[in-house]
PDB file of N, CA and C in Angstrom:
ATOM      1  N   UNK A   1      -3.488 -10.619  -6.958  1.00  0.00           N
ATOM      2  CA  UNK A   1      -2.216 -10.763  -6.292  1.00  0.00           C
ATOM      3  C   UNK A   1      -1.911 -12.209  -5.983  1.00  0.00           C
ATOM      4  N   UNK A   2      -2.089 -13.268  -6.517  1.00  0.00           N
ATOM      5  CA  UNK A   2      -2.302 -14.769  -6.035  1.00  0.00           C
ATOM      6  C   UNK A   2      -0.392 -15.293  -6.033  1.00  0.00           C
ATOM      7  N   UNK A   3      -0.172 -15.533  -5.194  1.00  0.00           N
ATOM      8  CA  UNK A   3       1.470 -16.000  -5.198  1.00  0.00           C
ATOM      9  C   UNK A   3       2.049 -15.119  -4.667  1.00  0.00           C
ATOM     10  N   UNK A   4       1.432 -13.617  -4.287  1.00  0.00           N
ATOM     11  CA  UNK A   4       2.328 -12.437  -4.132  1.00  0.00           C
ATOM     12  C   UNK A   4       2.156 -12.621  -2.917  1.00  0.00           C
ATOM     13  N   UNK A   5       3.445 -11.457  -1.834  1.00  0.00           N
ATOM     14  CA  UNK A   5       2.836 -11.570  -0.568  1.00  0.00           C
ATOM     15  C   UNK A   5       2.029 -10.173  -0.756  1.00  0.00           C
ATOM     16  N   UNK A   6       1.715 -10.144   0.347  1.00  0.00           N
ATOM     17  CA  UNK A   6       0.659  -9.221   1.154  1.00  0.00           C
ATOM     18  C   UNK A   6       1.427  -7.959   0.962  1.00  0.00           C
ATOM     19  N   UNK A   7       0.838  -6.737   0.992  1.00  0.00           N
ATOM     20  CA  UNK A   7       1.652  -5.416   1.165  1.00  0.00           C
ATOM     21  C   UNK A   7       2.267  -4.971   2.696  1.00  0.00           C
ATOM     22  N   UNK A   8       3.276  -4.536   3.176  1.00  0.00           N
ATOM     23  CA  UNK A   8       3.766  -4.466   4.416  1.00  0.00           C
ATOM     24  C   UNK A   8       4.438  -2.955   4.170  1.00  0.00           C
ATOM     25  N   UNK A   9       4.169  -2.131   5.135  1.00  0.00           N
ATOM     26  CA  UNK A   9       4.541  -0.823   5.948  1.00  0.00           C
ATOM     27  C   UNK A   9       5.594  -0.434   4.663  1.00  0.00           C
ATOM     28  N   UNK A  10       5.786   0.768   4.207  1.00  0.00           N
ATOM     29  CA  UNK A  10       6.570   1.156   3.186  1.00  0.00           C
ATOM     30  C   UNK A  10       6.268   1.124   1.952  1.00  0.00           C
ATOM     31  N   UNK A  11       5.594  -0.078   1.244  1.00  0.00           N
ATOM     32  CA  UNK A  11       5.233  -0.726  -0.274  1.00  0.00           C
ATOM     33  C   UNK A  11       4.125   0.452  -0.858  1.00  0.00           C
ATOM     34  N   UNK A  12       4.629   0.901  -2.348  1.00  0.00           N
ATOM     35  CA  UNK A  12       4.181   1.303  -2.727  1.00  0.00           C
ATOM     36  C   UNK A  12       2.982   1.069  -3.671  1.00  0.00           C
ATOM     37  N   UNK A  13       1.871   0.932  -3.531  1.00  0.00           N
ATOM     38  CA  UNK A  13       0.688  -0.055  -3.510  1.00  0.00           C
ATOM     39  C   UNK A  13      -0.008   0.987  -5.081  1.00  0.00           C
ATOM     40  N   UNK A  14      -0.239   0.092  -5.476  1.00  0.00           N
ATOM     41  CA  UNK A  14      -2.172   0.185  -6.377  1.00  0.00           C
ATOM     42  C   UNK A  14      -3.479  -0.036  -5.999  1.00  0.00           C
ATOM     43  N   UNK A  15      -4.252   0.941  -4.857  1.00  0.00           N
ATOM     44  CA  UNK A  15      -5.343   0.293  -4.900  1.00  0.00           C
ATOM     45  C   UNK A  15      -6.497   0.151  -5.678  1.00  0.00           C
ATOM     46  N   UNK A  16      -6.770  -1.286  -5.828  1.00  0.00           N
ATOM     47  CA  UNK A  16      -7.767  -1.488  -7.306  1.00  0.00           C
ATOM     48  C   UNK A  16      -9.247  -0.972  -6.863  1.00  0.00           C
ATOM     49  N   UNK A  17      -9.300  -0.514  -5.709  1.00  0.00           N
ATOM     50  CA  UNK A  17     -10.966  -0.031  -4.640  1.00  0.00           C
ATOM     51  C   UNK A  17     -10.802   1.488  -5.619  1.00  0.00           C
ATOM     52  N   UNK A  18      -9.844   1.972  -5.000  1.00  0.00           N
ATOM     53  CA  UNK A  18      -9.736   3.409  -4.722  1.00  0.00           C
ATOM     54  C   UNK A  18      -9.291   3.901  -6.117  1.00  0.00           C
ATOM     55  N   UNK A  19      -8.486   2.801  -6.806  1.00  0.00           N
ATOM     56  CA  UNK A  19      -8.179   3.562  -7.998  1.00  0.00           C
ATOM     57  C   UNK A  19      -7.049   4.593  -8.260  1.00  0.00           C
ATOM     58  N   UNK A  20      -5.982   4.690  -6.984  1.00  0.00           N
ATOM     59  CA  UNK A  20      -4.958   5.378  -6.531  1.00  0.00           C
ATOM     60  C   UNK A  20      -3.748   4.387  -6.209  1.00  0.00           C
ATOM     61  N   UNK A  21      -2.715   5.160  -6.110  1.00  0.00           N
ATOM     62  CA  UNK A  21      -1.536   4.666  -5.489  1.00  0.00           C
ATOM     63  C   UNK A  21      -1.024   5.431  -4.278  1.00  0.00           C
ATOM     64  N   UNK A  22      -0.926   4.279  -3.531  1.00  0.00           N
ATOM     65  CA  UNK A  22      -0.294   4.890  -1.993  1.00  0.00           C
ATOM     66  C   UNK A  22       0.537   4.164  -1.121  1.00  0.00           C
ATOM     67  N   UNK A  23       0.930   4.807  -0.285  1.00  0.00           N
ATOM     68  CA  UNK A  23       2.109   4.092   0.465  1.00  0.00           C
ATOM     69  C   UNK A  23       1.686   4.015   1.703  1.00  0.00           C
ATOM     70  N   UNK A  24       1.685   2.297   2.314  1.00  0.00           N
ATOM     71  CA  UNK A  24       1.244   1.573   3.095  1.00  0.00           C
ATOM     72  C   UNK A  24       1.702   2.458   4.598  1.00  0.00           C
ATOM     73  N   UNK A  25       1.178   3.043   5.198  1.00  0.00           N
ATOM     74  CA  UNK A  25       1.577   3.393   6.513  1.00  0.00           C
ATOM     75  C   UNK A  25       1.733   2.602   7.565  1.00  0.00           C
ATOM     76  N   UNK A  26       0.680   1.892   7.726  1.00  0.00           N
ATOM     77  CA  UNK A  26       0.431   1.279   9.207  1.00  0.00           C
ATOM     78  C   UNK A  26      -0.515  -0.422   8.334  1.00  0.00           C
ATOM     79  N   UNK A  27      -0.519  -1.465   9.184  1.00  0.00           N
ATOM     80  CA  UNK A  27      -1.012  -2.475   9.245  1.00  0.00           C
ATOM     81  C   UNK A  27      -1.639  -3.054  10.292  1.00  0.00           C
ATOM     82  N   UNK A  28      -2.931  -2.469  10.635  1.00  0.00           N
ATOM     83  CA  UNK A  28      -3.805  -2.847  12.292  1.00  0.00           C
ATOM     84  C   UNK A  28      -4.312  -3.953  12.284  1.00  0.00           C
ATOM     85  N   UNK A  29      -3.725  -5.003  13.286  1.00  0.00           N
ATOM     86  CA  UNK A  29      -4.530  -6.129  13.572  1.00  0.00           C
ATOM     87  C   UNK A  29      -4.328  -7.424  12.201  1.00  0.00           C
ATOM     88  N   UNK A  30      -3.319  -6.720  11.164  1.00  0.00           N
ATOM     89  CA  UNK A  30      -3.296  -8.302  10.112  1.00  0.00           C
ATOM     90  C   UNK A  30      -4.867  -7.516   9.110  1.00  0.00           C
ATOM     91  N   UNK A  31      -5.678  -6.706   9.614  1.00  0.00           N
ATOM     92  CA  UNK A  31      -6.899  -6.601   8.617  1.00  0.00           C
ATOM     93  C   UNK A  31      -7.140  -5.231   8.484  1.00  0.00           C
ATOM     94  N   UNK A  32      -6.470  -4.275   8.817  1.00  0.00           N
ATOM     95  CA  UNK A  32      -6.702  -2.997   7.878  1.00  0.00           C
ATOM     96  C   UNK A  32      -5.240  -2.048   7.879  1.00  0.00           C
ATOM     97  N   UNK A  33      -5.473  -2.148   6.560  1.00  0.00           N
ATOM     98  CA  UNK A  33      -4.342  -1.551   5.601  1.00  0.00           C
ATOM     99  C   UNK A  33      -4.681  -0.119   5.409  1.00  0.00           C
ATOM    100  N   UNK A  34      -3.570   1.048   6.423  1.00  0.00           N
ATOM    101  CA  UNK A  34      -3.658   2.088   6.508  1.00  0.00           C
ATOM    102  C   UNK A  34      -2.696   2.514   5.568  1.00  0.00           C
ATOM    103  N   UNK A  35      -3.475   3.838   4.410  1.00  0.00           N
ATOM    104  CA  UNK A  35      -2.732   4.073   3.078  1.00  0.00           C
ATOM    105  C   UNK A  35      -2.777   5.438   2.903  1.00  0.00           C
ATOM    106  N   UNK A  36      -1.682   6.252   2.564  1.00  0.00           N
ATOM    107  CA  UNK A  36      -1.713   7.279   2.363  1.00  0.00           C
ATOM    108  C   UNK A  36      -1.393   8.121   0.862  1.00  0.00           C
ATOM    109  N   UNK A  37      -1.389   8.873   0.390  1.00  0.00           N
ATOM    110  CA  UNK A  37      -0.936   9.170  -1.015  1.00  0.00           C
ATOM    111  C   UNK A  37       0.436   9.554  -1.613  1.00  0.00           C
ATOM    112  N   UNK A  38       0.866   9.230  -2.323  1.00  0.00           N
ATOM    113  CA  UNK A  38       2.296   9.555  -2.710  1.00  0.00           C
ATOM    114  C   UNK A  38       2.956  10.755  -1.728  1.00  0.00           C
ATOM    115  N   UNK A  39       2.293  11.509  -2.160  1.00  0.00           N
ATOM    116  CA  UNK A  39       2.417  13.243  -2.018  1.00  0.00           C
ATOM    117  C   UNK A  39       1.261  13.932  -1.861  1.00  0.00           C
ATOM    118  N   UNK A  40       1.104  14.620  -0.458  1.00  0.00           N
ATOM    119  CA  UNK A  40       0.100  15.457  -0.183  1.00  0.00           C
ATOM    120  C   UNK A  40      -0.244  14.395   0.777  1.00  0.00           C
ATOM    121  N   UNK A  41      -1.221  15.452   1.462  1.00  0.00           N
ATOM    122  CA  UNK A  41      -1.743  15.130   2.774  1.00  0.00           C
ATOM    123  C   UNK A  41      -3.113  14.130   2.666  1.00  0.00           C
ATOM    124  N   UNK A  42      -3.291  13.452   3.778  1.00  0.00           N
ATOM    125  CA  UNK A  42      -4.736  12.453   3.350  1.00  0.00           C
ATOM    126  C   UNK A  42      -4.311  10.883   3.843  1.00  0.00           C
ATOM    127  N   UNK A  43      -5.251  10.412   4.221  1.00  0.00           N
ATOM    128  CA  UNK A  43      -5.149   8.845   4.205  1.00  0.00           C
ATOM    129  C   UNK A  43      -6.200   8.153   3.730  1.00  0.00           C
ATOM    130  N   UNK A  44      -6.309   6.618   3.822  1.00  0.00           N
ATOM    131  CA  UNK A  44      -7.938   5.659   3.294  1.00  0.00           C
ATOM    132  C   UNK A  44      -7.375   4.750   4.303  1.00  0.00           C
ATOM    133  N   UNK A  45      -7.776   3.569   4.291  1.00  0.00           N
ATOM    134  CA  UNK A  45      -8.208   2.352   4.555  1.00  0.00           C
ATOM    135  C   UNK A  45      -8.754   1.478   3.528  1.00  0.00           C
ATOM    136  N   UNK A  46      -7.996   0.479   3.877  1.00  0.00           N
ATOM    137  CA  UNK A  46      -8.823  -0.778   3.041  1.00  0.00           C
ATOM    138  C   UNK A  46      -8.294  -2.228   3.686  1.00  0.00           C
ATOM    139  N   UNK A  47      -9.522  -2.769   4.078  1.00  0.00           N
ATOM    140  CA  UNK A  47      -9.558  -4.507   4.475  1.00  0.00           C
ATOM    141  C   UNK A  47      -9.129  -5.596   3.282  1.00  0.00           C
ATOM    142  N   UNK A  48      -8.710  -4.623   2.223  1.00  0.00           N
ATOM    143  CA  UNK A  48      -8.871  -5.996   0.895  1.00  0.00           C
ATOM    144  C   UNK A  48      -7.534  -6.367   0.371  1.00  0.00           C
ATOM    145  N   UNK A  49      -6.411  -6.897   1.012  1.00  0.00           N
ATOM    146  CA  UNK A  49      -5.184  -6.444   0.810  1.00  0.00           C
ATOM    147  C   UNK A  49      -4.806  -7.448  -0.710  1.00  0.00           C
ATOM    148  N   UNK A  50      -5.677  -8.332  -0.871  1.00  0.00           N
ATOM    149  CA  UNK A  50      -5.686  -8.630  -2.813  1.00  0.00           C
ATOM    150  C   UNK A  50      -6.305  -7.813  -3.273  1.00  0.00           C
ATOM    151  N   UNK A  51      -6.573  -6.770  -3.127  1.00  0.00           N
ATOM    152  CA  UNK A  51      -7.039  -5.756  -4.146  1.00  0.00           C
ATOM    153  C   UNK A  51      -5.675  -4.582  -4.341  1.00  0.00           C
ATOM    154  N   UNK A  52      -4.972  -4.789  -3.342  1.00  0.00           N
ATOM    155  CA  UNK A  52      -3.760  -3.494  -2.961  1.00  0.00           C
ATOM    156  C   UNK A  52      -2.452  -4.389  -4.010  1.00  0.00           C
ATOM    157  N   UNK A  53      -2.156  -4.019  -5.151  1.00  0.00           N
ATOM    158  CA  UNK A  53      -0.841  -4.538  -5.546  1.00  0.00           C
ATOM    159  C   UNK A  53       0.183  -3.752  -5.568  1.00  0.00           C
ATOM    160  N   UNK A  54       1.418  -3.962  -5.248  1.00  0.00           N
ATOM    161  CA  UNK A  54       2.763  -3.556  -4.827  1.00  0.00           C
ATOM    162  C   UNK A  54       3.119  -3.257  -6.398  1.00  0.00           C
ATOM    163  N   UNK A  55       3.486  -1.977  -5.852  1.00  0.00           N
ATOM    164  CA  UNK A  55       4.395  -1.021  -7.821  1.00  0.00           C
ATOM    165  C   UNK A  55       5.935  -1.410  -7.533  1.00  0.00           C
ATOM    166  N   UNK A  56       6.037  -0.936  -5.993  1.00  0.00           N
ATOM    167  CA  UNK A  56       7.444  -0.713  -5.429  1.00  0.00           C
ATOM    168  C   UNK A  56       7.404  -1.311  -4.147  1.00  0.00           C
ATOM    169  N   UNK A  57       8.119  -2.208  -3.964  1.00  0.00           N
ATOM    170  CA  UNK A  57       8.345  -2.506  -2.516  1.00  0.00           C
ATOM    171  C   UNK A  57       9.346  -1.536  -1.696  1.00  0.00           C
ATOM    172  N   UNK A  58       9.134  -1.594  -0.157  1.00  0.00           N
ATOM    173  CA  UNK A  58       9.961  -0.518   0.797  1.00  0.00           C
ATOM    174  C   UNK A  58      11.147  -0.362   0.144  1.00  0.00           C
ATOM    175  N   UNK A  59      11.800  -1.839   0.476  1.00  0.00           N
ATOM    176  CA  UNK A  59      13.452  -1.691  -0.591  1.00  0.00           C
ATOM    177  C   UNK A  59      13.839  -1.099  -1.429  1.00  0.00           C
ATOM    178  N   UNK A  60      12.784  -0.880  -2.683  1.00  0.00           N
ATOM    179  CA  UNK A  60      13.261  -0.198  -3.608  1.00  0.00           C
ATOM    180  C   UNK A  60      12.965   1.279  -3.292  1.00  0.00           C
ATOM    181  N   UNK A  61      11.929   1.807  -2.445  1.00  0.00           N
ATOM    182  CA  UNK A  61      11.248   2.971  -2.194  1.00  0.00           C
ATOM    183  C   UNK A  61      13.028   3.891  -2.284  1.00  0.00           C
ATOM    184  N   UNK A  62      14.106   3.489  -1.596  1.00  0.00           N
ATOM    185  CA  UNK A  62      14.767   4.591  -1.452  1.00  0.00           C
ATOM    186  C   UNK A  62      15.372   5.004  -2.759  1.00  0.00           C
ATOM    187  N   UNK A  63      15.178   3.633  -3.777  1.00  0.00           N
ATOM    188  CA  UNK A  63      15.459   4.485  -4.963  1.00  0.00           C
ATOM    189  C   UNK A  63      15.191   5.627  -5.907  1.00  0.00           C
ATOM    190  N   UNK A  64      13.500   5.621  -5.190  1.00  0.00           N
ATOM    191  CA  UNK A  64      13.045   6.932  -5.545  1.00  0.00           C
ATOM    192  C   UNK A  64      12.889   8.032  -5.291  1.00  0.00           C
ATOM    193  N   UNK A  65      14.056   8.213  -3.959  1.00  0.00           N
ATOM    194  CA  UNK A  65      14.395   9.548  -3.579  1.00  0.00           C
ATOM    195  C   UNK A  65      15.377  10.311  -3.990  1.00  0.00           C
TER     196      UNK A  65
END
C-alpha cells in the first residue's frame, strides 16, 4: 500500500493476512483495524493496516447497493 492512505471506517478492504475481503467497521486507538465480511455474520482484527488494501472506498460503497 506505499503512497496509499490507510483504510478508514466503511472501505472495502483485501486482507493480504486473512486472505478475505471485508469492510472496515471500527478503528481502535490508530492500531487495530476491526473487519467484518461482506455478507454474513463474523468479524477479525488486524494491526497490519499495509497489509489491508482498499477494493472500494466508503464513497463508492453506496454504489454497490
Amino acid at each position: 500500500m506505499s503512497g496509499e492512505r490507510k483504510p478508514r471506517v466503511g472501505d472495502l478492504i483485501h486482507d493480504e493476512d486473512a486472505d478475505r475481503h471485508g469492510v472496515v467497521t471500527d478503528v481502535r486507538g490508530g492500531a487495530v483495524w476491526v473487519l467484518r465480511p461482506e455478507s454474513g455474520p463474523g468479524q477479525w482484527t488486524s494491526r497490519h493496516p499495509e497489509r489491508l488494501a482498499v477494493v472500494t472506498p466508503r464513497e463508492g460503497m453506496l454504489d454497490r447497493l
